[in-house]
N, C-alpha and C. Protein backbone atom coordinates (compact mmCIF):
# COMPACT_ATOMS: atom_id res chain seq x y z
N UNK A 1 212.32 -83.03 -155.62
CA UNK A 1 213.15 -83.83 -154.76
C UNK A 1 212.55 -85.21 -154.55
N UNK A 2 211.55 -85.48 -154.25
CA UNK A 2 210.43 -86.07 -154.25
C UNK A 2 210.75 -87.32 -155.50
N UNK A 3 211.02 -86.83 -156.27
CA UNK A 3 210.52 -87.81 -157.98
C UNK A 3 212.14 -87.96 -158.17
N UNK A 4 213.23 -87.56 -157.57
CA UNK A 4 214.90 -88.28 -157.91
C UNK A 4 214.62 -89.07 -156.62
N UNK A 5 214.06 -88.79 -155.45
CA UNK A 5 214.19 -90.13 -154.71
C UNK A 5 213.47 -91.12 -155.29
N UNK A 6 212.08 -90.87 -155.83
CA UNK A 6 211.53 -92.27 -156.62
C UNK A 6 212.34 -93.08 -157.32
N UNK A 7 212.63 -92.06 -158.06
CA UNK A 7 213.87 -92.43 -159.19
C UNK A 7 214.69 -93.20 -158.97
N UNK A 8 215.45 -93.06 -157.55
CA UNK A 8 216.12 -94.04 -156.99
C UNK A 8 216.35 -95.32 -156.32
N UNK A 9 214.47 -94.96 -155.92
CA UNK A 9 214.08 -96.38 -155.32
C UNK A 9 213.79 -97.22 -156.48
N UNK A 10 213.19 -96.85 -157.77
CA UNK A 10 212.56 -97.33 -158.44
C UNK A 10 214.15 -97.96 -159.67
N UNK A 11 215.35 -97.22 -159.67
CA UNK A 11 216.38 -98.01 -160.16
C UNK A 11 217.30 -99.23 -159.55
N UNK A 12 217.12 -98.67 -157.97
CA UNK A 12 217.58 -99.60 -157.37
C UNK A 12 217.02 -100.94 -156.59
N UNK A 13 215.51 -100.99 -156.99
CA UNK A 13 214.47 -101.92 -156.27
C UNK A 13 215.05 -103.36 -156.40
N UNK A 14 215.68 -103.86 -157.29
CA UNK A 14 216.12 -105.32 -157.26
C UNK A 14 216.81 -105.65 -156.25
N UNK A 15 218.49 -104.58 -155.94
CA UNK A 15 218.91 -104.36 -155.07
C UNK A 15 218.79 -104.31 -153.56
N UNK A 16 217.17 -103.38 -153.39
CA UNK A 16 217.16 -103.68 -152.57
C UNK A 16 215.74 -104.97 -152.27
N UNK A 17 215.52 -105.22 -152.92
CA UNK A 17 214.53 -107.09 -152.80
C UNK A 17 215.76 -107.84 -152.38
N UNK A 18 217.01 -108.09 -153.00
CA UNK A 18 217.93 -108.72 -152.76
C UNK A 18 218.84 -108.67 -152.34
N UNK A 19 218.83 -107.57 -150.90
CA UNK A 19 219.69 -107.46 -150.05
C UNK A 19 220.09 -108.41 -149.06
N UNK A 20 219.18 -109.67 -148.97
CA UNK A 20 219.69 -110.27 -147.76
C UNK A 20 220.00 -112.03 -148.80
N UNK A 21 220.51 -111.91 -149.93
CA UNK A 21 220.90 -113.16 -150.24
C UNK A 21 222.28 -112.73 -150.47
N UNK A 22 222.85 -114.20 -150.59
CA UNK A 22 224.07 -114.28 -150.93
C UNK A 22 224.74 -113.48 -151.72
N UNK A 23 224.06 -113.68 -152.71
CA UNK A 23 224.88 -112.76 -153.67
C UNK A 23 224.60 -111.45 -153.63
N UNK A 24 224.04 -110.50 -152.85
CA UNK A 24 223.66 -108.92 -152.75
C UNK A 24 224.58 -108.36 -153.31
N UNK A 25 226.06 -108.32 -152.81
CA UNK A 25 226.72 -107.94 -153.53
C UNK A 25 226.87 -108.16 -155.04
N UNK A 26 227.27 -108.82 -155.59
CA UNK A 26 226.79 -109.22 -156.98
C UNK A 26 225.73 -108.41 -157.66
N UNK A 27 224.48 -108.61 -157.01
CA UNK A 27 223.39 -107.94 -157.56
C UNK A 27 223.21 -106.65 -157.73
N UNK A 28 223.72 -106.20 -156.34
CA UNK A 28 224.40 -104.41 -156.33
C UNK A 28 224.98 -103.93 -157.58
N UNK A 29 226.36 -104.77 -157.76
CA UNK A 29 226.77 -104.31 -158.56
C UNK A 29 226.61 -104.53 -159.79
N UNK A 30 225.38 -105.31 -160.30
CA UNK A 30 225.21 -105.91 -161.59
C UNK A 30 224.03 -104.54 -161.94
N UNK A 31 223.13 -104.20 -161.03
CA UNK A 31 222.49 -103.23 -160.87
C UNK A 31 222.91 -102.13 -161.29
N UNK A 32 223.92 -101.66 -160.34
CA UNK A 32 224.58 -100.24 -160.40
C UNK A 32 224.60 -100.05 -162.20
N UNK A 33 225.54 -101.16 -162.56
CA UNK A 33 226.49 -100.94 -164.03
C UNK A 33 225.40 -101.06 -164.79
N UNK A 34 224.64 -102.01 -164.62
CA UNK A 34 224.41 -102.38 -166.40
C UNK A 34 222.17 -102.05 -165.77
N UNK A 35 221.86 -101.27 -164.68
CA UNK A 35 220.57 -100.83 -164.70
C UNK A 35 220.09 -100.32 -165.05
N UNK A 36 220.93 -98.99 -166.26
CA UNK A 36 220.62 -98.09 -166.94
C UNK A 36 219.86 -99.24 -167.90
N UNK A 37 220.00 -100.54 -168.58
CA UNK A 37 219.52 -100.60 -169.38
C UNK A 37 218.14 -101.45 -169.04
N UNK A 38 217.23 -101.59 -170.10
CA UNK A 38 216.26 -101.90 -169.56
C UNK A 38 216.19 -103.45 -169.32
N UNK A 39 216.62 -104.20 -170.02
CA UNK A 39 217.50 -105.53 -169.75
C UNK A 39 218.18 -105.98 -168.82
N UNK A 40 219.17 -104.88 -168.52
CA UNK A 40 220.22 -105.24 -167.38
C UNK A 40 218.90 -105.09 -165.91
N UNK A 41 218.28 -104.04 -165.85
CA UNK A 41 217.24 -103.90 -164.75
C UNK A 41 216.52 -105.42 -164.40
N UNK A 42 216.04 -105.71 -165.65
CA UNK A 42 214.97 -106.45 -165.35
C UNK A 42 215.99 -108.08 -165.36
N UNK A 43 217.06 -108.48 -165.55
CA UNK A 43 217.58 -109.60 -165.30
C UNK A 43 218.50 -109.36 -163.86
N UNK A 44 218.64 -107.93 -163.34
CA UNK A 44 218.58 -107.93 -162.05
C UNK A 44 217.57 -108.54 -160.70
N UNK A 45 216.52 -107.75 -161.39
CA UNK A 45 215.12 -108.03 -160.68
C UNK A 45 214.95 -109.50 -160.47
N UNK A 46 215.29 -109.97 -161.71
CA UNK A 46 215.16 -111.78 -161.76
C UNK A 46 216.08 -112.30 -161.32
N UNK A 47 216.72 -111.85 -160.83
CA UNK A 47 218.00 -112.69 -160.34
C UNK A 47 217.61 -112.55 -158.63
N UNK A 48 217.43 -111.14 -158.29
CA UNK A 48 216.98 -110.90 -156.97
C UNK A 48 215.47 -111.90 -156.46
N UNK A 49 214.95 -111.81 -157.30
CA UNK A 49 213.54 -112.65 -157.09
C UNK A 49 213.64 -113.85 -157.01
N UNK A 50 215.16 -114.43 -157.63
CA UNK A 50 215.21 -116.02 -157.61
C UNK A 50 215.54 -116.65 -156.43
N UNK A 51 214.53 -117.90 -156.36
CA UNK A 51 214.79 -118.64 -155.08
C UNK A 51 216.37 -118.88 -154.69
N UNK A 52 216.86 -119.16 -153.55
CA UNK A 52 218.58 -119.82 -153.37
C UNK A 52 218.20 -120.96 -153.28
N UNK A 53 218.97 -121.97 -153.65
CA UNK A 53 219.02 -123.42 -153.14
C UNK A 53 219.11 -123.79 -152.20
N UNK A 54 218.76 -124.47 -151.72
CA UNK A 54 218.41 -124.69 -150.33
C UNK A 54 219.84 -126.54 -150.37
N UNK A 55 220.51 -126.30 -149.34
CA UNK A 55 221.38 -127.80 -149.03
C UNK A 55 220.45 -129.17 -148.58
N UNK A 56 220.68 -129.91 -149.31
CA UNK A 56 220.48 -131.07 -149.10
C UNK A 56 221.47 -131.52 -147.36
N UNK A 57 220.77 -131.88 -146.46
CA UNK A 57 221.40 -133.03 -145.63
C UNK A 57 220.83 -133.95 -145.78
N UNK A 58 222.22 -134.97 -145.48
CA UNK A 58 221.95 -136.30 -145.86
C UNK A 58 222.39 -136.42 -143.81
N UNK A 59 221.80 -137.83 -143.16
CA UNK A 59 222.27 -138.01 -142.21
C UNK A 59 222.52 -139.43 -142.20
N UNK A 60 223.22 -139.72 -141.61
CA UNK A 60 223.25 -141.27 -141.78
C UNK A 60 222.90 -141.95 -139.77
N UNK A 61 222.13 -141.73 -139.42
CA UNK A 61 221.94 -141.76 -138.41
C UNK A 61 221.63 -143.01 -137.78
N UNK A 62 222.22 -143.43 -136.63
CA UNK A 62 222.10 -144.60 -135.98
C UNK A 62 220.23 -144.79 -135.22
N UNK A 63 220.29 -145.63 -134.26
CA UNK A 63 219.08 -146.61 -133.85
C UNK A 63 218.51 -145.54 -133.02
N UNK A 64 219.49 -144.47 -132.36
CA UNK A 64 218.59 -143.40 -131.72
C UNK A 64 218.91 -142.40 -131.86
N UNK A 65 217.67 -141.99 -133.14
CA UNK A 65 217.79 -140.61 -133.99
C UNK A 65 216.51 -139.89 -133.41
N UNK A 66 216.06 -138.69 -133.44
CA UNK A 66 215.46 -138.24 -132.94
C UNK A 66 214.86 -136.69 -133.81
N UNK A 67 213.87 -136.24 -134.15
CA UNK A 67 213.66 -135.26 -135.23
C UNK A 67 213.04 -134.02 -134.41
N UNK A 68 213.73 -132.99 -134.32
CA UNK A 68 213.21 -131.87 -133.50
C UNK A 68 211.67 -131.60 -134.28
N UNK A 69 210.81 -131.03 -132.99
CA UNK A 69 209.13 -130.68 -134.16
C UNK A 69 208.96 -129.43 -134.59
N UNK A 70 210.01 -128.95 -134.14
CA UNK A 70 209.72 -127.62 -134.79
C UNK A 70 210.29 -127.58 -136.18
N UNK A 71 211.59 -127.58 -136.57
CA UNK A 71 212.01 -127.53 -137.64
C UNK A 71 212.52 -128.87 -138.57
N UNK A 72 212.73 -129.74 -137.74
CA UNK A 72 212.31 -131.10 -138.62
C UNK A 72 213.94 -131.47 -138.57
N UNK A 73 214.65 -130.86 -137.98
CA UNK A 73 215.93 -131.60 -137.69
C UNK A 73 216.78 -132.58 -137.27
N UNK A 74 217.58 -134.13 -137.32
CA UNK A 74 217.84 -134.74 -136.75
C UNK A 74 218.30 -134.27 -135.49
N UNK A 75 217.93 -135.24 -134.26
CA UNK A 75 218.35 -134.63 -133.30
C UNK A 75 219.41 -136.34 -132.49
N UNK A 76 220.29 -136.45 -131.75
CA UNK A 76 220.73 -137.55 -131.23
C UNK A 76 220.77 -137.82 -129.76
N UNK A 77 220.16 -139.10 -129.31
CA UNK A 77 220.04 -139.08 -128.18
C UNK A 77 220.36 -138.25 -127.05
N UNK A 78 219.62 -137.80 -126.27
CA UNK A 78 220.44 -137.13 -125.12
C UNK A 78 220.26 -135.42 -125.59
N UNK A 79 219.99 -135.02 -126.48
CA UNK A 79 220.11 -133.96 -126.72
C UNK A 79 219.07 -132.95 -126.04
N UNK A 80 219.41 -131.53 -125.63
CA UNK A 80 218.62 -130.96 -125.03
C UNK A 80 218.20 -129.59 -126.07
N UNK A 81 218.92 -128.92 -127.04
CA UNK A 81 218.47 -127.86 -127.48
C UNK A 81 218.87 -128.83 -129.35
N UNK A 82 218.24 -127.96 -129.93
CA UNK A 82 218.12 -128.19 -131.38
C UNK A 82 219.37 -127.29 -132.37
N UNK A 83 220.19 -128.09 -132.68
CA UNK A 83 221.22 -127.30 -133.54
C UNK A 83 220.67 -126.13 -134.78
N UNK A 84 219.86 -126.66 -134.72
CA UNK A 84 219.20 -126.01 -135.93
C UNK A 84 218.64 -124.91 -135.35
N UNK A 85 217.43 -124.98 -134.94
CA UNK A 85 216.65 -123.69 -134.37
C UNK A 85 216.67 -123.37 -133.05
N UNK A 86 217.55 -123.96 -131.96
CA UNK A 86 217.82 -123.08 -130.40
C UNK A 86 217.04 -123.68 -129.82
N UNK A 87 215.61 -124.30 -130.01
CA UNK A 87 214.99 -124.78 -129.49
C UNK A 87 215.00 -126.17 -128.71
N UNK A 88 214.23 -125.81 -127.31
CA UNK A 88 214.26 -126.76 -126.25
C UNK A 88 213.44 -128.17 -127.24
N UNK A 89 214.06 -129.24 -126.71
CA UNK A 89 213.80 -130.49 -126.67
C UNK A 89 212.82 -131.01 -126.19
């Protein structure tokens, strides 16, 4: 019993490395179908392991801009919490 649960962790490990990106779904199911092969596994794995892109902001910000220190966010005058991370001002 023991060695089909391995079995299972060990077919579905990309899956679950890459449960919390975007595409999980995707990966699930690229997993499921094509993990039997040893190819399809391992361009799962790599797909799960791959960084996401991260968005560019651009701000175009006037004379009183202000950059939260925790996470490095524009912040605009007057502001008391950080859009970005919740954090006090």
């Amino acid at each position: 019993m023991a060695f089909i649960f391995l079995v299972c962790v060990m077919y579905f490990l990309p899956s679950i490395i890459g449960r919390h990106k975007r595409s999980a779904g995707a990966i699930f199911v690229f997993n499921a179908l094509l993990g039997w092969t040893v190819i399809g596994w391992i361009i799962a794995l790599g797909w799960a392991c791959a960084a996401e892109p991260q968005p560019i902001h651009v701000f175009a910000g006037g004379p009183a801009m202000f950059f939260c220190s925790r996470c490095g966010r524009p912040l605009y005058a007057g502001a008391s919490f950080c859009s970005g991370c919740g954090g006090r001002v």
